[in-house]
N, C-alpha and C. Protein backbone atom coordinates (compact mmCIF):
# COMPACT_ATOMS: atom_id res chain seq x y z
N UNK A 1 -43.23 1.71 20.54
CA UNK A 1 -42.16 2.55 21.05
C UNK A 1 -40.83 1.88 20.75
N UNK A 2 -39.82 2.67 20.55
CA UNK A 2 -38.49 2.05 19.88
C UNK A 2 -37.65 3.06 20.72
N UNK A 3 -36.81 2.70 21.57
CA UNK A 3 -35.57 3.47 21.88
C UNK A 3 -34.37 3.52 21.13
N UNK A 4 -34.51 5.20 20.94
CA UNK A 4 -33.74 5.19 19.31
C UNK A 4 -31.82 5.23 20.08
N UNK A 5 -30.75 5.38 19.57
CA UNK A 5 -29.47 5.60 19.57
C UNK A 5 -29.37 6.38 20.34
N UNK A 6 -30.10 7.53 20.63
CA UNK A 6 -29.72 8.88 21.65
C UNK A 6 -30.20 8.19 23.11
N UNK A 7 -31.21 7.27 23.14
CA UNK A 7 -31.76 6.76 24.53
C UNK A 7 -30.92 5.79 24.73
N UNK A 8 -30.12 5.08 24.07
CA UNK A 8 -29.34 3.95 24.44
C UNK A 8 -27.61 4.54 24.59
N UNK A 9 -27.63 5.32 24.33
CA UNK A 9 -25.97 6.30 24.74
C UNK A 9 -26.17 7.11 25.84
N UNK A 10 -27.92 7.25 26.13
CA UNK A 10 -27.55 8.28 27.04
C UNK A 10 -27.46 7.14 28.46
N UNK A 11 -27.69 5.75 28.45
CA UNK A 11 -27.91 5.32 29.28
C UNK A 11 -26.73 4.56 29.40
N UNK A 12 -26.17 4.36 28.23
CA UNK A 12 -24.83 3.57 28.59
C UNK A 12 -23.84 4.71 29.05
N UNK A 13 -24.15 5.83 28.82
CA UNK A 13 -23.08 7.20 29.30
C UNK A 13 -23.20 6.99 30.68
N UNK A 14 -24.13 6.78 31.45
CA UNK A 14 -24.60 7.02 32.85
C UNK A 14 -24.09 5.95 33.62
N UNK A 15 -24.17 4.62 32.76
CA UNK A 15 -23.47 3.68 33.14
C UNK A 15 -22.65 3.74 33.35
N UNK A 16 -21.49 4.25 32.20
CA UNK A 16 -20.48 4.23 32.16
C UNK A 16 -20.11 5.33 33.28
N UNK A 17 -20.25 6.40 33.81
CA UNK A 17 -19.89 7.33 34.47
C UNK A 17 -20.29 6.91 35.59
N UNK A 18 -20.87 5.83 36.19
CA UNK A 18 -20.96 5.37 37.41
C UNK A 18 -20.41 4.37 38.05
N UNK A 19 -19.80 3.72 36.61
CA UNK A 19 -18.70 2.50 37.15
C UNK A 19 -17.47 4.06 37.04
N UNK A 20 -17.28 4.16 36.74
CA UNK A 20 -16.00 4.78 36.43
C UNK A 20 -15.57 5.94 37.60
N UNK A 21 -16.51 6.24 37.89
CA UNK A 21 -16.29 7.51 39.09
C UNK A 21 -16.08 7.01 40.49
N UNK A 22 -14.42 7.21 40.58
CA UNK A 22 -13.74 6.44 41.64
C UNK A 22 -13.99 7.54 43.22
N UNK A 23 -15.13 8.35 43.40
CA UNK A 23 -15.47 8.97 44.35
C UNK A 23 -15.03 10.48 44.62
N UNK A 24 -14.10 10.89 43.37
CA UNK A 24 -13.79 11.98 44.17
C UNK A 24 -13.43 12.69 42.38
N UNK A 25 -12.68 12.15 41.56
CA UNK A 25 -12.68 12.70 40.14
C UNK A 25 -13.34 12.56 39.30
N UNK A 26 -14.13 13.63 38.38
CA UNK A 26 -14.91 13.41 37.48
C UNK A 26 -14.60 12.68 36.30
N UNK A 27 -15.89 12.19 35.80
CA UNK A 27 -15.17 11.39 34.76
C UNK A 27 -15.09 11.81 33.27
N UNK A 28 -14.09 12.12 32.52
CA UNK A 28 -14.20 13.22 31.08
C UNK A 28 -14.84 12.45 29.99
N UNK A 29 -15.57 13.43 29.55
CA UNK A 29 -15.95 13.17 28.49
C UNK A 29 -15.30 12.19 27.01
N UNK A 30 -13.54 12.51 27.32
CA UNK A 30 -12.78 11.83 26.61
C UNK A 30 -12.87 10.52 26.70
N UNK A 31 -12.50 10.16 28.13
CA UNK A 31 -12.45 8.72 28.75
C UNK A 31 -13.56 8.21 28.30
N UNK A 32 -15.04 8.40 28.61
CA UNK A 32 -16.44 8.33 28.27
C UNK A 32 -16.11 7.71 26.37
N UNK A 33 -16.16 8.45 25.51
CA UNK A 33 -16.11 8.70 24.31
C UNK A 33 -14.99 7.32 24.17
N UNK A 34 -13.56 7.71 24.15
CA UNK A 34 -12.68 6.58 24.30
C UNK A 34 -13.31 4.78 24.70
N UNK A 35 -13.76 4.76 25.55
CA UNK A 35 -13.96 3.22 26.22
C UNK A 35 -15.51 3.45 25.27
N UNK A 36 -16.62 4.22 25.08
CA UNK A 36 -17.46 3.58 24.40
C UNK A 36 -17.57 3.66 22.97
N UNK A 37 -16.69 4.28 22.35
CA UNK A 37 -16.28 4.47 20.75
C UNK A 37 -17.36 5.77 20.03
N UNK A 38 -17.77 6.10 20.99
CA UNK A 38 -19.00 7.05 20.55
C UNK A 38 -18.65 8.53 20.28
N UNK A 39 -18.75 8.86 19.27
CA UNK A 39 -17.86 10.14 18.96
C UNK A 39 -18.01 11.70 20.01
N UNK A 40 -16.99 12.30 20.13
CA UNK A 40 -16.76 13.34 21.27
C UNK A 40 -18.21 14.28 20.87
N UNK A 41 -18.04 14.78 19.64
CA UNK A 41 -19.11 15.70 19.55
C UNK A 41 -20.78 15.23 19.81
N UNK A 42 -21.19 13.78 19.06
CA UNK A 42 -22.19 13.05 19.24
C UNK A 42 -22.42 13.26 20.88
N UNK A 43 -21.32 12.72 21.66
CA UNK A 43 -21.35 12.40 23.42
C UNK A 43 -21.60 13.70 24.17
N UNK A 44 -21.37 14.83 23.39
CA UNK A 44 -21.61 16.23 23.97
C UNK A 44 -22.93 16.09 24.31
N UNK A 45 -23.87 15.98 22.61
CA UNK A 45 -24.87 16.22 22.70
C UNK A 45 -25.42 15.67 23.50
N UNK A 46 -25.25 14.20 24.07
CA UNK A 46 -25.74 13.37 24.95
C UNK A 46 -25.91 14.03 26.50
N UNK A 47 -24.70 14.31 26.65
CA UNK A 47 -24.33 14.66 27.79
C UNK A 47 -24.62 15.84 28.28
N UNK A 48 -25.03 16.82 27.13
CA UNK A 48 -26.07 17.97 27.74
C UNK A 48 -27.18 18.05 27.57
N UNK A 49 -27.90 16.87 26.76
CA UNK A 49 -29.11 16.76 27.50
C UNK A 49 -29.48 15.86 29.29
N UNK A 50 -28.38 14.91 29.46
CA UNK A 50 -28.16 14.85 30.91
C UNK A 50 -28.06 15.51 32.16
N UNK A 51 -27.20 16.75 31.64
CA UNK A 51 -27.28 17.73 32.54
C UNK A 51 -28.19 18.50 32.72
N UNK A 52 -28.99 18.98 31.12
CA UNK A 52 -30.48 19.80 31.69
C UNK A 52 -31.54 18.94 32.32
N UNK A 53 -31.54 17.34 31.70
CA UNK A 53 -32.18 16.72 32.55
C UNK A 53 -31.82 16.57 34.18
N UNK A 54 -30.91 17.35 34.37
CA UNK A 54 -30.73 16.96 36.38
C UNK A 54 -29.95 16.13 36.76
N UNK A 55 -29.22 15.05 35.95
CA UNK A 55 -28.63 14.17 36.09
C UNK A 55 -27.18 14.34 36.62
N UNK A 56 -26.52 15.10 35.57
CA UNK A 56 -25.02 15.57 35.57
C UNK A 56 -25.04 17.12 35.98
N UNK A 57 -23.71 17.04 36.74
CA UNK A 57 -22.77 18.64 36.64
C UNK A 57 -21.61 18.72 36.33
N UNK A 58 -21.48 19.81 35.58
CA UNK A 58 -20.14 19.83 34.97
C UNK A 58 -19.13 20.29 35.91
N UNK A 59 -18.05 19.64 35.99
CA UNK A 59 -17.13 20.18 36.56
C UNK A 59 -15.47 20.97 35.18
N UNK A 60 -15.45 22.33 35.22
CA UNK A 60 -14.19 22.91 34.80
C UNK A 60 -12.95 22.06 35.08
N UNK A 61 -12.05 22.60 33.77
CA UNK A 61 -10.79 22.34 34.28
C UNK A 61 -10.14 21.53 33.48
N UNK A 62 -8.72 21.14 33.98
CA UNK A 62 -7.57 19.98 33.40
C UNK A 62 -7.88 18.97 34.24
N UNK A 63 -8.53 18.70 35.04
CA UNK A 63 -8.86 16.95 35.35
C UNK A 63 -10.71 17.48 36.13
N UNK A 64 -11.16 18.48 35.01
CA UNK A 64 -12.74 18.32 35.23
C UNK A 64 -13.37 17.20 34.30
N UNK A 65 -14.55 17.31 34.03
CA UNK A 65 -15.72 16.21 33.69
C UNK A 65 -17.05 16.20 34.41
N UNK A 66 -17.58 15.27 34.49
CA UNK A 66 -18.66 14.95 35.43
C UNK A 66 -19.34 13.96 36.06
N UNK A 67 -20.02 14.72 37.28
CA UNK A 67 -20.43 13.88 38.35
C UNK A 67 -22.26 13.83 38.28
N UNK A 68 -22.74 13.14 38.92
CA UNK A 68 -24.39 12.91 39.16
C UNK A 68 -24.27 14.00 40.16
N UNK A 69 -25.59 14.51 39.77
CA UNK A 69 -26.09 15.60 40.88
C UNK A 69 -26.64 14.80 41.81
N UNK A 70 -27.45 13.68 41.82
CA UNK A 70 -27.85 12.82 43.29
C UNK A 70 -27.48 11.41 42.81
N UNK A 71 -27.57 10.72 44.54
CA UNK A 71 -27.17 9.51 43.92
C UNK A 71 -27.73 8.14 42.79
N UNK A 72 -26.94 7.90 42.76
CA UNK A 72 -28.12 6.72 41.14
C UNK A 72 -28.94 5.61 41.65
N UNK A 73 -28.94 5.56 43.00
CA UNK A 73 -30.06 4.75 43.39
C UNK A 73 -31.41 5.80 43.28
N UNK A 74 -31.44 7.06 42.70
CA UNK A 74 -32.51 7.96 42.81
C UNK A 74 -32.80 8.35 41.63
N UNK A 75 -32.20 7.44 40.54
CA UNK A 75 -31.89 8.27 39.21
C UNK A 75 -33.23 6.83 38.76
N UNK A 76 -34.28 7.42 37.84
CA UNK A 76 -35.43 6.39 37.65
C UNK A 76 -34.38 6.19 35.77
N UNK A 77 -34.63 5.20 35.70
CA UNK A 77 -34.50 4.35 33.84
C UNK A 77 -35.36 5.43 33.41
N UNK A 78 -36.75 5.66 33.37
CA UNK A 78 -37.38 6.44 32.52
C UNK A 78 -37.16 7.60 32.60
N UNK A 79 -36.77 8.44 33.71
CA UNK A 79 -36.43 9.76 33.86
C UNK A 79 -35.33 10.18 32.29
N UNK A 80 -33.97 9.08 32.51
CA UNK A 80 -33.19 9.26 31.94
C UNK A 80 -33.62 8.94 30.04
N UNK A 81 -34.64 8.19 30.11
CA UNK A 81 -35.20 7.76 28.39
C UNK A 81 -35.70 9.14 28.52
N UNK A 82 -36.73 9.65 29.13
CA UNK A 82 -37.33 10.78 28.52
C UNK A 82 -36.72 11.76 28.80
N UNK A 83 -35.81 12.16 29.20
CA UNK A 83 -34.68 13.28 29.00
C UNK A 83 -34.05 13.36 27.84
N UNK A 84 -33.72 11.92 27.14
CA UNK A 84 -33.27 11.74 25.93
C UNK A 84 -33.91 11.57 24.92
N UNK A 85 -35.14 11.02 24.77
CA UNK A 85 -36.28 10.64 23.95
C UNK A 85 -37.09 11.78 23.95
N UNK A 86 -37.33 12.55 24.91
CA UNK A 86 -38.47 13.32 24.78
C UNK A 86 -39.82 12.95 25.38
N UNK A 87 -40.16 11.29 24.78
CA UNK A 87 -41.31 10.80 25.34
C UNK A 87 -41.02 9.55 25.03
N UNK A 88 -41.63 8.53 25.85
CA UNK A 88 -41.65 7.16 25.73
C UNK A 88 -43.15 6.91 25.17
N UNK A 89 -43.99 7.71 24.59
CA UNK A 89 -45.51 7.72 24.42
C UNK A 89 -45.53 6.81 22.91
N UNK A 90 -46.18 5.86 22.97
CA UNK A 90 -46.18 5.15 21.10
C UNK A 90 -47.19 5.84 20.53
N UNK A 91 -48.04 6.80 20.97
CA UNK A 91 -48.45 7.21 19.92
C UNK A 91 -49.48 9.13 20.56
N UNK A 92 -48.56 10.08 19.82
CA UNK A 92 -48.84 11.17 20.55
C UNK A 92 -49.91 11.69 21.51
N UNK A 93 -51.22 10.88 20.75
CA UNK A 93 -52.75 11.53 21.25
C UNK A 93 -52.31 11.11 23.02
N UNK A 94 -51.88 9.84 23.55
CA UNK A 94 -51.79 9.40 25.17
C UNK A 94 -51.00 10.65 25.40
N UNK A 95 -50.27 11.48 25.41
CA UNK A 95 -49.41 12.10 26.03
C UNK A 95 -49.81 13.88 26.28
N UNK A 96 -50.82 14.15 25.54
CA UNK A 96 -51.45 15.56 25.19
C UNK A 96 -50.64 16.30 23.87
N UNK A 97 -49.77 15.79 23.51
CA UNK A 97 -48.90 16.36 22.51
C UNK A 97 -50.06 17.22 21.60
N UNK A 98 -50.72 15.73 20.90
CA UNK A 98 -51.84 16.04 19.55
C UNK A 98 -52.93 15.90 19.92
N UNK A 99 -53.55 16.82 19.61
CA UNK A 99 -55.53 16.59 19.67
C UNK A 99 -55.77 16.11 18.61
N UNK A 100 -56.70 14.95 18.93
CA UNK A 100 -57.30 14.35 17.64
C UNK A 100 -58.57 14.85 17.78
N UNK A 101 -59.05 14.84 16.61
CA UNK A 101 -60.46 15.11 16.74
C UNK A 101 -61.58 14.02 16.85
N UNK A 102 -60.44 12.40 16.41
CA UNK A 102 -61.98 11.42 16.77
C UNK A 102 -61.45 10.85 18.19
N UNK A 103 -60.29 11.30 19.01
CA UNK A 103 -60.19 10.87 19.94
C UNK A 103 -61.17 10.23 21.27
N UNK A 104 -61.88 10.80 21.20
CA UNK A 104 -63.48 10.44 21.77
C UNK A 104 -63.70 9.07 21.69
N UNK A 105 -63.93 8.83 20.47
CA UNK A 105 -64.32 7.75 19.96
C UNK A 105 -63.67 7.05 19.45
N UNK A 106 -62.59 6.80 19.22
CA UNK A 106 -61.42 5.99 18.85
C UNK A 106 -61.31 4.55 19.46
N UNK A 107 -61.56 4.07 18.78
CA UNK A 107 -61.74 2.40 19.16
C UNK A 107 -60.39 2.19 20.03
N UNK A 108 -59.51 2.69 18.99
CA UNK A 108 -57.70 2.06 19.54
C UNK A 108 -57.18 2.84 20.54
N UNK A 109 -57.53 4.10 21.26
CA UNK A 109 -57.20 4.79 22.37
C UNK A 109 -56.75 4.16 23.74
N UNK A 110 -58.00 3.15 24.12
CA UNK A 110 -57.41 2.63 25.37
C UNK A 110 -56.15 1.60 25.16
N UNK A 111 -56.38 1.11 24.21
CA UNK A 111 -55.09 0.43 23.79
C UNK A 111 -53.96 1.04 24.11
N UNK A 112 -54.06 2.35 23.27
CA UNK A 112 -52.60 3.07 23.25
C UNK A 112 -52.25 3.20 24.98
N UNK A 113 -53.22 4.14 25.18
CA UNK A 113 -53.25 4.28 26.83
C UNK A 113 -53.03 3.22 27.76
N UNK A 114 -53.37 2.14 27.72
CA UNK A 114 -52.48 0.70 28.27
C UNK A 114 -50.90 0.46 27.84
N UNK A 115 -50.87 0.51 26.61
CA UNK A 115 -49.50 0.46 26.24
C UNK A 115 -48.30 1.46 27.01
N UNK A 116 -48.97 2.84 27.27
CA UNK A 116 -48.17 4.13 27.95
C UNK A 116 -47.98 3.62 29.01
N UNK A 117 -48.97 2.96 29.55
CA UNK A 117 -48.92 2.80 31.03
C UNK A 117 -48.01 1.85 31.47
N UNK A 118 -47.70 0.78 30.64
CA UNK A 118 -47.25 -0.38 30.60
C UNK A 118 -45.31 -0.05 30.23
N UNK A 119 -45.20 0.78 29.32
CA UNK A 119 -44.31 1.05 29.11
C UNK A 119 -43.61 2.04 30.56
N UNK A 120 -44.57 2.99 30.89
CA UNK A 120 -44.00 3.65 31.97
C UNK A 120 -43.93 3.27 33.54
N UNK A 121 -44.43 2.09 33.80
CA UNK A 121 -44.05 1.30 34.91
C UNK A 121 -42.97 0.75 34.78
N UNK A 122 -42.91 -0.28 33.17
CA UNK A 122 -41.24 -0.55 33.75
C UNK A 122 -40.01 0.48 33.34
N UNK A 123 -40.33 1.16 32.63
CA UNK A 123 -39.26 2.15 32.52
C UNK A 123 -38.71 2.72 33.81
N UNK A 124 -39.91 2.83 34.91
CA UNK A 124 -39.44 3.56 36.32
C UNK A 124 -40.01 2.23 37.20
N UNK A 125 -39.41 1.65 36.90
CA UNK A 125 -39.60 0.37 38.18
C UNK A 125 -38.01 0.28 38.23
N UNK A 126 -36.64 0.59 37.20
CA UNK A 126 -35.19 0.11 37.42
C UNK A 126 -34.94 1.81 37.81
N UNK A 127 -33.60 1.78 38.35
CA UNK A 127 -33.02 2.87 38.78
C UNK A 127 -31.90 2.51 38.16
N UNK A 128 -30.80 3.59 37.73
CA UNK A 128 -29.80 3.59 37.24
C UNK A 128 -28.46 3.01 38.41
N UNK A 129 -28.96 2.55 39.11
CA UNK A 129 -28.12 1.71 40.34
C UNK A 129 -28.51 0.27 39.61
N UNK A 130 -29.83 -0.27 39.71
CA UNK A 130 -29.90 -1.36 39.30
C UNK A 130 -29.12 -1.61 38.03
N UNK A 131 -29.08 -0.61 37.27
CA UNK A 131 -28.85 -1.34 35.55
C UNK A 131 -26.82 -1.27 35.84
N UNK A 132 -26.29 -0.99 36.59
CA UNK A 132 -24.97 -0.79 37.12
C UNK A 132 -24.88 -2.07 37.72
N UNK A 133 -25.65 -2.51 38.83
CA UNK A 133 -25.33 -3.33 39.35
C UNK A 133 -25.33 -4.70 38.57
N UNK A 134 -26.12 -4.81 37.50
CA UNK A 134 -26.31 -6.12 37.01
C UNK A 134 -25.90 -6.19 35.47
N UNK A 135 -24.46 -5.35 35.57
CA UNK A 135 -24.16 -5.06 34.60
C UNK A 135 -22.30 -5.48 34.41
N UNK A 136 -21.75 -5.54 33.51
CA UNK A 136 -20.07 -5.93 33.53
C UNK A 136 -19.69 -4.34 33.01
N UNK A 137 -18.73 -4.01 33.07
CA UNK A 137 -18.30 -2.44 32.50
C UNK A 137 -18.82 -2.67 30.70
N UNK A 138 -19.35 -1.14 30.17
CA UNK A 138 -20.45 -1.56 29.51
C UNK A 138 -18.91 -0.82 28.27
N UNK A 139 -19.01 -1.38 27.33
CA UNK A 139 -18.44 -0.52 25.84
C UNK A 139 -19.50 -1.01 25.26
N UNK A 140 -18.88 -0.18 23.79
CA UNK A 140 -20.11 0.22 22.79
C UNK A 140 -21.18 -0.42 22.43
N UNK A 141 -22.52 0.12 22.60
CA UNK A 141 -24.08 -0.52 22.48
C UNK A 141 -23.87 -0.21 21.47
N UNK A 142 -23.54 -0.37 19.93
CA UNK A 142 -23.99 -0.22 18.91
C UNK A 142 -25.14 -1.36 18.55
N UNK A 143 -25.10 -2.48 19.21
CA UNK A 143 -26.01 -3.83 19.03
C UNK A 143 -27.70 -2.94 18.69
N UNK A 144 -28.41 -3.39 18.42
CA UNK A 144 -30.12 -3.21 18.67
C UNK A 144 -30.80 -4.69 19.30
N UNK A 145 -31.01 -4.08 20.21
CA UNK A 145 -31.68 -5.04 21.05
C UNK A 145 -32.73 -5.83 20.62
């Protein structure tokens, strides 16, 4: 499993919109885009898959943007990868995506299936509070980890 560019913007977006949201004004997309160098249109896309994921609401307007729909001590790390990723699964057959047909018998299955499992504990063991808290104000992840 590799968290591609869209899972690592969508998480530094969240970051970023949680240091930044001084309690009462949303935070724009500009500002967002601006402090992490990540282009406006690219950050759209980000940012509305956030919102269908549950995360964000948009607020209208000349000093709209957006806020978390609940608070980020409730917001799981993996919720937010697979909102953006789609799946954290390394290899489709664990997830129901694909039927294999030697799945049955597939030597390497439980493997994979340990790996899912392994991956999806710690993905939802941090909350998007934790990765804030142990964090300095975040600009651009272009790095690969």
């Amino acid at each position: 499993m590799m968290i591609s560019t869209k899972g690592r913007y969508a998480l530094t977006t969240l970051i970023d919109i949680a240091q930044n949201f001084d309690g009462v004004t949303p935070v724009s997309i500009k500002e967002i885009s601006d402090r992490q160098q990540i282009s406006m249109k690219y950050l759209e896309q980000i940012i509305s898959l956030m919102v269908k994921g549950g995360f964000l609401k948009s607020i209208r307007g000349a000093r709209g943007g957006y806020l978390f729909t609940r608070p980020i001590d409730q917001i799981k790390v993996g919720e937010i990868l697979d909102a953006a990723e789609g799946t954290l699964a390394p290899v489709d057959c664990v997830n129901g995506v694909s039927t294999c047909a030697k799945s049955a018998s597939c030597p390497t299955f439980p493997l994979y299936k340990e790996i899912d499992a392994a991956i999806y504990e710690v993905v939802n063991r941090y909350t998007l509070k934790d990765l804030v808290e142990q964090s300095a104000p975040v600009t651009n992840t272009s790095c690969t980890p």
